[in-house]
Protein backbone atom coordinates (compact mmCIF):
# COMPACT_ATOMS: atom_id res chain seq x y z
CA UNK A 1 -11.86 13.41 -47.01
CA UNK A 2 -9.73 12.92 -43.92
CA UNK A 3 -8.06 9.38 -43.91
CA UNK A 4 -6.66 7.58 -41.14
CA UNK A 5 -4.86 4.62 -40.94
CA UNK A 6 -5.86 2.48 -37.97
CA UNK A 7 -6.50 -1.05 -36.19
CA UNK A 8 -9.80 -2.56 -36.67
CA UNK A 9 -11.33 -5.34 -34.70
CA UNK A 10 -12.27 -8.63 -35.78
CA UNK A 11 -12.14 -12.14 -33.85
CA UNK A 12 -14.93 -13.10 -31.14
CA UNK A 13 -15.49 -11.86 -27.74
CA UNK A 14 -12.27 -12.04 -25.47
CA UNK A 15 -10.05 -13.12 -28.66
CA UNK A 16 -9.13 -10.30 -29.94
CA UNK A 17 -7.67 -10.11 -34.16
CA UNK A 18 -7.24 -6.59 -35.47
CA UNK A 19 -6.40 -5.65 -39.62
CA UNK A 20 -4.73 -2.41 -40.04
CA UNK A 21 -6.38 -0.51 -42.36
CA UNK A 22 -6.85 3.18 -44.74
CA UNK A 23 -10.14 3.92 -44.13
CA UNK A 24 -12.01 7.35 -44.03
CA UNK A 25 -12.30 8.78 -40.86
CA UNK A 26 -15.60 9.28 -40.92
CA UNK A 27 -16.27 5.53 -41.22
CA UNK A 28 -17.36 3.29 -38.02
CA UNK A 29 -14.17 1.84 -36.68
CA UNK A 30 -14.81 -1.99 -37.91
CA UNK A 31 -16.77 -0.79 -40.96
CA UNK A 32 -16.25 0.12 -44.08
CA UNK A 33 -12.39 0.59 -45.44
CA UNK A 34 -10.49 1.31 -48.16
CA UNK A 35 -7.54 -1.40 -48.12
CA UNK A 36 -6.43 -3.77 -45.98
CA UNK A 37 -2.80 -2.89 -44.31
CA UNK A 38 -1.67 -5.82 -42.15
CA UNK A 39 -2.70 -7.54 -39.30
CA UNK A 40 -2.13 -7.31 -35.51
CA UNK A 41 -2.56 -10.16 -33.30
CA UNK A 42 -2.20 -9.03 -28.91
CA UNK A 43 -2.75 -13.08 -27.86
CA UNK A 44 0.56 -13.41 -29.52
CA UNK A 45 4.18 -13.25 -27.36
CA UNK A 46 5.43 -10.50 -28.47
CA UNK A 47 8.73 -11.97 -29.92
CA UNK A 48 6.29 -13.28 -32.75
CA UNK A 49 6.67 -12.62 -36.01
CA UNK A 50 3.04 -13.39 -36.48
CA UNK A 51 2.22 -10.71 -33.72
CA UNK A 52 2.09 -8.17 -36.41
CA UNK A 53 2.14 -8.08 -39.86
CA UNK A 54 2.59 -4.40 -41.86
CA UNK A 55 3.04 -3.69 -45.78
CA UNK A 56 5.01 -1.35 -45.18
CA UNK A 57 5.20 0.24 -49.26
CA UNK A 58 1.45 0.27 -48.82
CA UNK A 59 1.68 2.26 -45.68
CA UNK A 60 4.16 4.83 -46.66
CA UNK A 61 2.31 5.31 -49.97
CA UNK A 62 -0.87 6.22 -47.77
CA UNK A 63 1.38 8.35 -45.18
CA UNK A 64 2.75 10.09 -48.29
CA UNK A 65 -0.86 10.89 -49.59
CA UNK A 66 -1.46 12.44 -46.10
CA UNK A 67 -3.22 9.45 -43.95
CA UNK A 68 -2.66 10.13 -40.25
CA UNK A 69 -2.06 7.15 -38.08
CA UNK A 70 -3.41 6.78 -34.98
CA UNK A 71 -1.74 6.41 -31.67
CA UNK A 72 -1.36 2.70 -31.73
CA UNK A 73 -0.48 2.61 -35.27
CA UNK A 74 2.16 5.65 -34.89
CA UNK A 75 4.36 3.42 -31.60
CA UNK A 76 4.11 0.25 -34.35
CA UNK A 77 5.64 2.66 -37.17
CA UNK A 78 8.14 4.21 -34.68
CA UNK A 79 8.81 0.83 -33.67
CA UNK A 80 9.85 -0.58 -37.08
CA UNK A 81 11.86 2.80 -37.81
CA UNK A 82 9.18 4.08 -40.71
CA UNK A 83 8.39 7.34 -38.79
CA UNK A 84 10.53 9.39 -36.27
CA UNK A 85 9.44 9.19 -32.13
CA UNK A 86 7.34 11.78 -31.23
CA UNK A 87 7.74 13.22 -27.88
CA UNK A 88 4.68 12.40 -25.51
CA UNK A 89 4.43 14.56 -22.12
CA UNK A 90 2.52 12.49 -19.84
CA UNK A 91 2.68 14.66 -16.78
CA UNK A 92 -0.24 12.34 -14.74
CA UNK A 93 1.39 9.41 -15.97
CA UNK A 94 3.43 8.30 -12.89
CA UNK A 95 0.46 9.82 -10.52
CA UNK A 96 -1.33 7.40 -8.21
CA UNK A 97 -5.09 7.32 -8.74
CA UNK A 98 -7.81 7.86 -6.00
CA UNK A 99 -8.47 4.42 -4.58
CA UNK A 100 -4.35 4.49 -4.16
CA UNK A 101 -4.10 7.68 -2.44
CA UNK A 102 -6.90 6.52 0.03
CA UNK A 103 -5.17 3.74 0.07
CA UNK A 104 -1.87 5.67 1.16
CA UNK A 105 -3.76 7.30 3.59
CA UNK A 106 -4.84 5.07 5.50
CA UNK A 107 -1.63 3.18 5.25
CA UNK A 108 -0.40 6.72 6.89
CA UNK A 109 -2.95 6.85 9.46
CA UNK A 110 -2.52 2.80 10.49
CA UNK A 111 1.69 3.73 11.11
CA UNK A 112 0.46 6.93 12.83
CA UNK A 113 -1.30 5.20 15.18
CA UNK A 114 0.97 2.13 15.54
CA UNK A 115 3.64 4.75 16.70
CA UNK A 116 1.30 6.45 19.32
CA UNK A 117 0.95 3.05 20.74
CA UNK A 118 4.19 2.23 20.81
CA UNK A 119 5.21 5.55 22.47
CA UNK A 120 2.89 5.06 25.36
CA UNK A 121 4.44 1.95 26.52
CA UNK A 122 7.69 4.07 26.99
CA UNK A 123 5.65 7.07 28.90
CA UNK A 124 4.18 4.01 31.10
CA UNK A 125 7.87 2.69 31.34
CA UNK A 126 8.71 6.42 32.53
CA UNK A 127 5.85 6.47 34.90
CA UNK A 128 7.22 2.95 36.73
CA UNK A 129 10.89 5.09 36.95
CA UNK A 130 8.98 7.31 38.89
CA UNK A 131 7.15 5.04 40.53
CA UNK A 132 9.47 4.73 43.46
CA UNK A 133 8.56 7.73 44.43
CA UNK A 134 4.73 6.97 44.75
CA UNK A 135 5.33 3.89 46.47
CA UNK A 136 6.18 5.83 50.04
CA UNK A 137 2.57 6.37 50.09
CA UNK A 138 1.64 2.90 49.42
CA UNK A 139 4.13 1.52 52.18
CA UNK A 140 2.64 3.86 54.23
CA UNK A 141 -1.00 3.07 53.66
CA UNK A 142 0.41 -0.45 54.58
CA UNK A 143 1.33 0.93 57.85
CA UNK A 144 -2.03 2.07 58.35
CA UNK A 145 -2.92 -1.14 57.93
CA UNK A 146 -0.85 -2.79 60.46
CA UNK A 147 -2.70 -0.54 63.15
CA UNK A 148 -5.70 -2.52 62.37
CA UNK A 149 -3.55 -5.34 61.91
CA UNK A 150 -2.34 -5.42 65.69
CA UNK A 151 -5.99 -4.45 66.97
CA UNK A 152 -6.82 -7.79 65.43
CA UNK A 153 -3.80 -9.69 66.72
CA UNK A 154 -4.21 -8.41 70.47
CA UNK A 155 -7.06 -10.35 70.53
CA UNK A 156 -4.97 -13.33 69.07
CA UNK A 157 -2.21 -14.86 70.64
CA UNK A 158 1.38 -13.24 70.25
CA UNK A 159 2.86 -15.46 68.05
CA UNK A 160 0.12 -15.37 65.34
CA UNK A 161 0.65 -11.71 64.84
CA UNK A 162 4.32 -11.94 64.64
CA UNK A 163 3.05 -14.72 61.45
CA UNK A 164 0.79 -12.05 60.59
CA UNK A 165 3.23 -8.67 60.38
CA UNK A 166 6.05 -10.57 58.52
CA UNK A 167 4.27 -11.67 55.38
CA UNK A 168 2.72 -8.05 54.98
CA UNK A 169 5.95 -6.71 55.32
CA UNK A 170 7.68 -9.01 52.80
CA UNK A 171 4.68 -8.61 50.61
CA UNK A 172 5.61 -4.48 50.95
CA UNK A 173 9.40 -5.42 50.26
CA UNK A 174 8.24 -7.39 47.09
CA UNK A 175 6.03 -4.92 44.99
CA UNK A 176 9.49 -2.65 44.43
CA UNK A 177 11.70 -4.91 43.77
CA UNK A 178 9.54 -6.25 41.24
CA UNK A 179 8.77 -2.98 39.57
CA UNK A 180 12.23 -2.04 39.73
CA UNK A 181 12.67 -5.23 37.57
CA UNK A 182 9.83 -3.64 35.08
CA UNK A 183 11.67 -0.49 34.66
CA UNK A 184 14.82 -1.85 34.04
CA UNK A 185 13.84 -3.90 31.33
């Protein structure tokens, strides 16, 4: 007959009240038993005195005649200094589970993709240093313009396409300064 000595549950649903008890380990945990041990109570703070309750000669009597505690039982012993710590190897014990390393993941793949946009605002900052090179073409496209510009104003009077030139050369003055202003900032 293997005995155990072990927490059995009592109290209603959600209000947990365990006894510590000897029973055989064959037994259903909250069935039969051989003698009642003490008394654990979780809804306690666990500065209680009332939190748990042990006879302790009554324990060490069934610990001498070769009970074995369980795991819950055996921390509460080591706790009140009846039986020496065991050493537990938990290796998995500090591992993340699965919905945390998903989690992770896509925490990973969220910053991966913040810092891809955030380094193509600097290649498009790049592009507008090089910009001033491109914009020859677009002053001279502007020139082509004019062309059709003047064939227009020949048929206007003089002064109107002196009006008309000088804004859409000022307009061709203004595009690099302002992008000049871009890349410098």
């Amino acid at each position: 007959m293997a005995m155990k000595i072990r927490l059995a549950r009592g109290g209603s649903k959600k209000r947990p009240h365990y006894s510590i008890v000897a029973a055989d380990s064959r037994m259903p945990r909250d069935g039969r038993f051989i003698e009642k041990l003490g008394t654990y109570n979780p809804l306690l703070p666990k500065d209680s005195e009332e939190r748990l309750k042990m006879n302790m000669e009554r324990i060490q009597y069934w610990l001498d005649q070769g009970a074995q505690p369980t795991d819950r039982i055996s921390r509460f012993l080591e706790a009140a200094g009846t039986i020496e710590k065991k050493a537990r190897n938990n290796p998995q014990k500090g591992e993340p589970g699965e919905k945390a390393k998903d989690l992770a993941e896509a925490k990973a793949e969220k910053a991966a993709a913040a810092t891809e946009a955030k380094a193509e605002p600097v290649a498009e900052e790049a592009a507008a240093e090089e910009a001033p090179a491109e914009e020859a073409p677009v002053e001279e496209a502007a020139a082509e313009e004019a062309p059709v510009e003047e064939a227009a104003a020949e048929e206007a009077p003089a002064e109107e396409a002196a009006a008309d030139k000088a804004p859409a050369e000022d307009a061709a003055e203004e595009v690099p300064a302002e992008e000049e202003a871009k890349a410098d900032s």
